[in-house]
C-alpha atoms as a PDB file:
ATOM      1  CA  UNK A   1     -28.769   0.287   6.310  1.00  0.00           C
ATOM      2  CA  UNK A   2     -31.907   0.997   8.348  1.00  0.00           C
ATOM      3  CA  UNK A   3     -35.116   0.862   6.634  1.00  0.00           C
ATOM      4  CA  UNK A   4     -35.969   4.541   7.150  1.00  0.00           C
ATOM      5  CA  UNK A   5     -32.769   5.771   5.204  1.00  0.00           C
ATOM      6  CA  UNK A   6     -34.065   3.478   2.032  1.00  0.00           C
ATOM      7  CA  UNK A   7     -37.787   4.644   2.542  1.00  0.00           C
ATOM      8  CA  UNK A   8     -37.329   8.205   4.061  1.00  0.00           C
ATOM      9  CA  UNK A   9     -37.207  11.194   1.393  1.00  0.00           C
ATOM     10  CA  UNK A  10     -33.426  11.450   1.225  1.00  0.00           C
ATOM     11  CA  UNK A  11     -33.129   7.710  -0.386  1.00  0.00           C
ATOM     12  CA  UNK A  12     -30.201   6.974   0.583  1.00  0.00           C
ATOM     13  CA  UNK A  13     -28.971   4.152  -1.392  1.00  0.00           C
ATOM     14  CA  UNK A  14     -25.794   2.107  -2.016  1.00  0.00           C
ATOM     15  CA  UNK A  15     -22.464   4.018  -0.367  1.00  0.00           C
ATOM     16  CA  UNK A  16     -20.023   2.753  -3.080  1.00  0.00           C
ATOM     17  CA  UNK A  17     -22.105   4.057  -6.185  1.00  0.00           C
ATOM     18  CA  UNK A  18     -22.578   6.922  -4.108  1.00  0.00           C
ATOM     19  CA  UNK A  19     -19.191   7.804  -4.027  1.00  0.00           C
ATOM     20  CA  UNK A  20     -18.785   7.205   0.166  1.00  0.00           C
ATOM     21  CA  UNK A  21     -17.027   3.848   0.304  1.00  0.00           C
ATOM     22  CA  UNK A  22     -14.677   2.404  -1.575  1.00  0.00           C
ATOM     23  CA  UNK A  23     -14.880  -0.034  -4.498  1.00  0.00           C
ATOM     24  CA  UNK A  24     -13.246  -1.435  -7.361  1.00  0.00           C
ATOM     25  CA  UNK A  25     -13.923   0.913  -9.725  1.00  0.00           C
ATOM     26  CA  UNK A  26     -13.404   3.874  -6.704  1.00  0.00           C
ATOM     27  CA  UNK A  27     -10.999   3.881  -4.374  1.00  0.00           C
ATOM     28  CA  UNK A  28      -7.190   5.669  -3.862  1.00  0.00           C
ATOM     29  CA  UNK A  29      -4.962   2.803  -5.612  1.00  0.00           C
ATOM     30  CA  UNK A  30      -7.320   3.178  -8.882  1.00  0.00           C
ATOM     31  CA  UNK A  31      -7.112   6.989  -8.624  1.00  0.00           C
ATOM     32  CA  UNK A  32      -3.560   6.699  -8.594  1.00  0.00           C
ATOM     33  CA  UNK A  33      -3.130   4.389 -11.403  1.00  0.00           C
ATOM     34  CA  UNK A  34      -5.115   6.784 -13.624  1.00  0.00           C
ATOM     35  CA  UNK A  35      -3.209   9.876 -12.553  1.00  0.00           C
ATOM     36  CA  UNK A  36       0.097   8.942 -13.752  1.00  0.00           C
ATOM     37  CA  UNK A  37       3.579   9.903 -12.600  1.00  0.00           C
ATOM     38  CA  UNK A  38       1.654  11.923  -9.511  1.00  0.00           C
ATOM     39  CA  UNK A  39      -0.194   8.672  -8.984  1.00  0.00           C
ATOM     40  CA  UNK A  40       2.868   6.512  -8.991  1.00  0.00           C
ATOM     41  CA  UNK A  41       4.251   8.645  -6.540  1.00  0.00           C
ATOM     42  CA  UNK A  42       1.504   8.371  -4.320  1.00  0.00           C
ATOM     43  CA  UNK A  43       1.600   4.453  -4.494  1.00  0.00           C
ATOM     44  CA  UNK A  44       5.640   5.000  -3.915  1.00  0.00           C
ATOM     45  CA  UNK A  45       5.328   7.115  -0.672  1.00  0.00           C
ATOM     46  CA  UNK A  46       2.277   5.057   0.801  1.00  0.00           C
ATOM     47  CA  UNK A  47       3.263   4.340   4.636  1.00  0.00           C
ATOM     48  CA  UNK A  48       0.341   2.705   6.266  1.00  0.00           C
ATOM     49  CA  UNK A  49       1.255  -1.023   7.197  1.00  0.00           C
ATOM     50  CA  UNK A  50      -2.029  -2.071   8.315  1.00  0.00           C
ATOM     51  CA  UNK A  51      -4.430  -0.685   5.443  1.00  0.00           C
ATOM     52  CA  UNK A  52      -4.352  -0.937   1.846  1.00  0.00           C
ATOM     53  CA  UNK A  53      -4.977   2.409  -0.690  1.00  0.00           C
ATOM     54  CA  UNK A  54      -8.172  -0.258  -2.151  1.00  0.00           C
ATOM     55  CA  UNK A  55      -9.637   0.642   1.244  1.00  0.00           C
ATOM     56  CA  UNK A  56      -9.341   4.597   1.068  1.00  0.00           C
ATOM     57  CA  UNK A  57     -11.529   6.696  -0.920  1.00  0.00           C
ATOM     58  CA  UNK A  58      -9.533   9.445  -2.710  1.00  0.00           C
ATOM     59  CA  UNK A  59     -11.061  12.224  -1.213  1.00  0.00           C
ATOM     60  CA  UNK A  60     -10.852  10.628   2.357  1.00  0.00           C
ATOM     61  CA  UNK A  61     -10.577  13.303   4.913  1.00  0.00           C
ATOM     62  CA  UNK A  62      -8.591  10.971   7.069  1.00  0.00           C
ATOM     63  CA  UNK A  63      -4.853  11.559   7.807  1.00  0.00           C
ATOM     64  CA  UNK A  64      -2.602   8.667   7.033  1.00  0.00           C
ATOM     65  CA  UNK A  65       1.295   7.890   6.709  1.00  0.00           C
ATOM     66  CA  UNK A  66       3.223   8.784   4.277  1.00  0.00           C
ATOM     67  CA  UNK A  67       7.310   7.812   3.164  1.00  0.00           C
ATOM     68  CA  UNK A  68       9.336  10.537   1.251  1.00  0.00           C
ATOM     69  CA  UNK A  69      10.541   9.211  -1.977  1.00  0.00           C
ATOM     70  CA  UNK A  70      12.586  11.800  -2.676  1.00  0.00           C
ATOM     71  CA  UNK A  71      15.026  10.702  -0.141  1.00  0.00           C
ATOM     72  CA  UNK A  72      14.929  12.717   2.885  1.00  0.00           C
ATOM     73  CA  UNK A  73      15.847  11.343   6.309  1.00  0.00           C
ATOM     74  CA  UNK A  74      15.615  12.224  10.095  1.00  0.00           C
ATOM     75  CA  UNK A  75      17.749  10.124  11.809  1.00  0.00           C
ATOM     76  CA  UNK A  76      19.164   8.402   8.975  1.00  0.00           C
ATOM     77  CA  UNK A  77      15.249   6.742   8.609  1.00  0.00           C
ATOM     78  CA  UNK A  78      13.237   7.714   4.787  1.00  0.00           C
ATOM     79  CA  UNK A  79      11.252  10.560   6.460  1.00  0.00           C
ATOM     80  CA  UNK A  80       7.694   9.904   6.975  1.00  0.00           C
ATOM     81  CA  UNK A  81       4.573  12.114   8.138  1.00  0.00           C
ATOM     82  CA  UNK A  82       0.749  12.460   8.276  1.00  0.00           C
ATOM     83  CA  UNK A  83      -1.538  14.262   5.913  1.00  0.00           C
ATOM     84  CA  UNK A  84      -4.813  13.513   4.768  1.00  0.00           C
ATOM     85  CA  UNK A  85      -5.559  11.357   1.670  1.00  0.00           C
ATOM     86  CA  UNK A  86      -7.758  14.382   0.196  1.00  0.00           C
ATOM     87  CA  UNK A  87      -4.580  16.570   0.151  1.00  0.00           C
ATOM     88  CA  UNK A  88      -2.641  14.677  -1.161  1.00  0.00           C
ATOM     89  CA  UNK A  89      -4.937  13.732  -3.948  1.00  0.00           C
ATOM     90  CA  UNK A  90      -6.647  17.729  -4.069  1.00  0.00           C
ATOM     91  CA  UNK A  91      -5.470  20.228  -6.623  1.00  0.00           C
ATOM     92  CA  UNK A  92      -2.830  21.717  -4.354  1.00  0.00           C
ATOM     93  CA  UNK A  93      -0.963  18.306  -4.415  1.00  0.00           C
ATOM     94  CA  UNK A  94       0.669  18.682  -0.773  1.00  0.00           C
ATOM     95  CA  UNK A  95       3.885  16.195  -0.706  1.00  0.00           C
ATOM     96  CA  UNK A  96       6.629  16.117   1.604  1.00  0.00           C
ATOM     97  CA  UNK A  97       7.175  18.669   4.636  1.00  0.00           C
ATOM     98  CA  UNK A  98      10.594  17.994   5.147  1.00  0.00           C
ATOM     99  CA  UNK A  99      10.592  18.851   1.365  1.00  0.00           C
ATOM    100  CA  UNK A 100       9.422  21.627   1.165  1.00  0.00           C
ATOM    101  CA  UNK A 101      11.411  22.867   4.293  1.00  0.00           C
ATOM    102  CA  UNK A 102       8.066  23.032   7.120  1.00  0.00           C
ATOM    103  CA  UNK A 103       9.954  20.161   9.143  1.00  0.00           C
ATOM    104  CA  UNK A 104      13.207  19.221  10.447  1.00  0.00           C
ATOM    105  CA  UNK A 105      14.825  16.421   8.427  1.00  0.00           C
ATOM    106  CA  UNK A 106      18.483  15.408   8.724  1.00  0.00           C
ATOM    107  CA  UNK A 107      18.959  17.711   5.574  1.00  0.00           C
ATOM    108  CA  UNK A 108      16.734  20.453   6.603  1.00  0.00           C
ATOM    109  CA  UNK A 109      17.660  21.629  10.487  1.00  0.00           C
ATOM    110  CA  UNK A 110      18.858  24.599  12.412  1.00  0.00           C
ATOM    111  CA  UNK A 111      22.071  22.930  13.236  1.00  0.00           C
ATOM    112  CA  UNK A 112      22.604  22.263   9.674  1.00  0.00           C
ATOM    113  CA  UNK A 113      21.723  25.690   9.023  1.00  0.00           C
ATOM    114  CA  UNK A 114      24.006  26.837  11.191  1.00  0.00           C
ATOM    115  CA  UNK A 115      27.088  24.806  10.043  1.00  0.00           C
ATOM    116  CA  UNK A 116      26.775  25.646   6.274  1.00  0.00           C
ATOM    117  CA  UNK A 117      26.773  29.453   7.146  1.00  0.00           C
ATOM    118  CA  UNK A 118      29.977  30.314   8.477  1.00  0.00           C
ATOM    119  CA  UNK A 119      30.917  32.318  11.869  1.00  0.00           C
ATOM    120  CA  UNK A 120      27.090  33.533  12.313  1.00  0.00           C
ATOM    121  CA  UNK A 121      26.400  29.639  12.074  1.00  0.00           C
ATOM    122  CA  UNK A 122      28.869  29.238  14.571  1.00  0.00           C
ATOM    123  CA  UNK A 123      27.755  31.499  16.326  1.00  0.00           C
ATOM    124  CA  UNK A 124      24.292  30.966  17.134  1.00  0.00           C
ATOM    125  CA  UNK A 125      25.617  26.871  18.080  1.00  0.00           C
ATOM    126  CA  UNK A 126      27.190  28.570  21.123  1.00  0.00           C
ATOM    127  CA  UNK A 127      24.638  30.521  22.321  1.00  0.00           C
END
């Protein structure tokens, strides 16, 4: 840190007992250890090969990978998608799009659609 941010009137002192950079004691793995079957889940559907959740903060405003654990596909691969760390972790607890029906998976599609509802279905594959 520069001088002037130790010295100038904002003090700015250490980023991890600030809350701004992750530590033991504060980071995404240790949030999700302490949240419980949510938590677990999180640590389940973690996606990001080349970073580890003791390196995220849990309120990171940084979109990351994620793996569906609750087992849907697109193109026969566990479906996977971005979302930031702080919405997944946030009160609103934002899981899987292809879930929750906001992205094509191999068990959520129009042609899918369209085969499990009769002539309509059929209908609309012609056109």
């Amino acid at each position: 840190a520069k001088v002037s941010h130790r010295t100038g009137s904002d003090h700015v002192g250490c980023p991890g007992c600030a809350g701004r950079s992750p530590t033991d004691q504060h980071n995404l793995l240790k949030w999700c250890q302490d949240n419980g079957e949510y938590g677990r889940k999180l640590i389940e559907e973690w996606a990001e090969p080349d970073l580890g959740m003791r390196d995220v903060m849990p309120a990171a405003n940084k979109k990351l990978s994620w793996r569906c654990s609750a087992g849907c596909t697109k193109d026969g691969e566990a479906f996977t998608w971005e979302a930031k760390v702080s919405h997944r972790t946030g009160s609103d607890h934002v899981g899987c799009p292809g879930c929750a029906g906001r992205s094509p998976t191999d068990q959520h599609n129009l042609l899918k659609w369209c085969q499990d509802n009769g002539e309509y279905g059929r209908k609309l594959i012609e056109e």
